[in-house]
Protein backbone atom coordinates (compact mmCIF):
# COMPACT_ATOMS: atom_id res chain seq x y z
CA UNK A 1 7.76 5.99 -2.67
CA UNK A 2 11.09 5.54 -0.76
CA UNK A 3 14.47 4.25 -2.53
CA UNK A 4 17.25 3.19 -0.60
CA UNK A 5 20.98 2.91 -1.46
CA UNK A 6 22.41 -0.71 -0.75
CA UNK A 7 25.91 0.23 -2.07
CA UNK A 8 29.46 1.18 -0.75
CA UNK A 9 29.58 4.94 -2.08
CA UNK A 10 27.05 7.98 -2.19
CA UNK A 11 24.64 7.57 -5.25
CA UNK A 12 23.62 10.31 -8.05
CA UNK A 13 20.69 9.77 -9.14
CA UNK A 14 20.03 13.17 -10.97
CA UNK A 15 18.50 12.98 -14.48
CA UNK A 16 17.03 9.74 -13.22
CA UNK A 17 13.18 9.67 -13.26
CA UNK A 18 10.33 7.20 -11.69
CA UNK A 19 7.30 6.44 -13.54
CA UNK A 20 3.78 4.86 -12.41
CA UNK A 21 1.92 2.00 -14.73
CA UNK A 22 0.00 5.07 -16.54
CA UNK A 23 2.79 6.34 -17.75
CA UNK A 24 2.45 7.25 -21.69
CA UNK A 25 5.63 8.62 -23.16
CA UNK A 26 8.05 11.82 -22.57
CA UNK A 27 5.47 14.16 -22.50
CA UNK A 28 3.16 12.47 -19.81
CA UNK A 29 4.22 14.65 -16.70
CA UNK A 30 1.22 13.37 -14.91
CA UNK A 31 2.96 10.03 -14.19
CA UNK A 32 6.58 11.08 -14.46
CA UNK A 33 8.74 12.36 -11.86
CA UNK A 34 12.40 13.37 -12.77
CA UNK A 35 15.56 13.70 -9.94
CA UNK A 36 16.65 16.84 -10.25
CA UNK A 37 20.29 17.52 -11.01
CA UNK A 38 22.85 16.65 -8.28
CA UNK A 39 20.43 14.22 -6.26
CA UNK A 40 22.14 12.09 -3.92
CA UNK A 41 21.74 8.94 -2.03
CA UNK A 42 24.87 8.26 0.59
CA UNK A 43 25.51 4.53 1.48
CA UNK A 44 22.85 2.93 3.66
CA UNK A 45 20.32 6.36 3.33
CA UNK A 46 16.62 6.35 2.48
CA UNK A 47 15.09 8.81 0.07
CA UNK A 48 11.44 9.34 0.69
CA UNK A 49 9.30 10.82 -2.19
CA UNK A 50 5.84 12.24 -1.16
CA UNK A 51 2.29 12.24 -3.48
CA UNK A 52 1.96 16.24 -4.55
CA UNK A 53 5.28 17.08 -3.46
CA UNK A 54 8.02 15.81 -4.71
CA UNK A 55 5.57 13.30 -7.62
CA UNK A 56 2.17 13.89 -9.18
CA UNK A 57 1.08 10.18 -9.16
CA UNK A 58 -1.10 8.41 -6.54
CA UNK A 59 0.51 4.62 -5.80
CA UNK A 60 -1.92 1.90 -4.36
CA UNK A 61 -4.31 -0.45 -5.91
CA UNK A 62 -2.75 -2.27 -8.15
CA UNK A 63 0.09 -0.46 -9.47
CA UNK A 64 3.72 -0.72 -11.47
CA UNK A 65 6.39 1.63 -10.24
CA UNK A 66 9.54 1.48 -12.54
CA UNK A 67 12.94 3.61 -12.23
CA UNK A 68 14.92 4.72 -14.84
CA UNK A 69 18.63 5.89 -15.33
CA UNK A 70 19.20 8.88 -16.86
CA UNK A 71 20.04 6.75 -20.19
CA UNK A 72 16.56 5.46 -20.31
CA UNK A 73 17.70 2.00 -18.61
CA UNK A 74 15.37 0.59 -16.06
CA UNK A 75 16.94 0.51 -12.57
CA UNK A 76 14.50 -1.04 -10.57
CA UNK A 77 10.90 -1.66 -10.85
CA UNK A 78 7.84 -2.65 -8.17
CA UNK A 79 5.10 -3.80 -8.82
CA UNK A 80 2.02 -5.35 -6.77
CA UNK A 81 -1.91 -6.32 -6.29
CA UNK A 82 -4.66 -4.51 -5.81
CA UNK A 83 -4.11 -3.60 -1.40
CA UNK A 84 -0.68 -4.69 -1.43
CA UNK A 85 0.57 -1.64 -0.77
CA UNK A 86 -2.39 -0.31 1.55
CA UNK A 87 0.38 0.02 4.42
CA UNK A 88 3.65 -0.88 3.04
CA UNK A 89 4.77 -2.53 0.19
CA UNK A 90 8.96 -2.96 0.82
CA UNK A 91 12.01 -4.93 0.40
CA UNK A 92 13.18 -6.96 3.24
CA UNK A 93 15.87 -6.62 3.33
CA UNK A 94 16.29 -3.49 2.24
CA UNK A 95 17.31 -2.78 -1.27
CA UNK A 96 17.90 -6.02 -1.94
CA UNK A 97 15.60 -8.66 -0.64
CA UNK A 98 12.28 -10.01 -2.06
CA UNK A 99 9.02 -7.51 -2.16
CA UNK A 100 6.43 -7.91 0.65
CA UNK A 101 3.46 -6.69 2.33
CA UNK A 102 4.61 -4.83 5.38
CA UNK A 103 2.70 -4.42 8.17
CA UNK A 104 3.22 -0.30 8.02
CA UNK A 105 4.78 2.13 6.66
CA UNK A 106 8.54 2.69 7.28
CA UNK A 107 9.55 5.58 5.41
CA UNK A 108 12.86 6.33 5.87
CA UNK A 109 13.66 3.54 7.99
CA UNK A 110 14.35 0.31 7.99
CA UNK A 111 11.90 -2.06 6.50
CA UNK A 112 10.86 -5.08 8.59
């Protein structure tokens, strides 16, 4: 999973947590992953999140990704087809364009 900040300023995204389509309330930490305190974006930067290291959840298939702000709003949210995200599934441009297959996996890089 990689997030990118679009915007002008550095983002804090602490509190903030990412959930998967299994997702089943609070207490489901197998498909929850919550930004610990203080986590920062700067303007234009990538933020990569790795299976079994930074989240719990396997992405591929056909799968929802959805992230929250800390107030329980929903930020942004992904989701795609069963192989769409075999080798990359991005936005081109990035943070702000449409989602698309990609051809490979860019993380923490530009999407194209």
């Amino acid at each position: 999973i990689e997030l990118f900040n679009a915007g002008a300023a550095a983002q804090d995204i602490g509190g903030w947590y990412i959930v998967d389509e299994g997702y089943d309330g609070p207490g489901d930490t197998a498909h929850r992953y919550d930004f610990p305190a203080a986590t920062m974006i700067g303007p234009g930067e990538f933020l990569v999140l790795t299976k079994g290291v930074e989240h719990p959840f396997g992405v591929g298939g056909g799968d929802t990704i959805t992230l929250y702000r800390a107030d329980d709003t929903v930020a942004d949210r992904a989701d795609w087809g069963s192989g769409d995200a075999d080798g990359s599934y991005c936005r081109v441009p990035d943070g702000t364009g449409d989602f698309m297959v990609g051809s490979s996996a860019t993380f923490g890089s530009t999407n194209g």
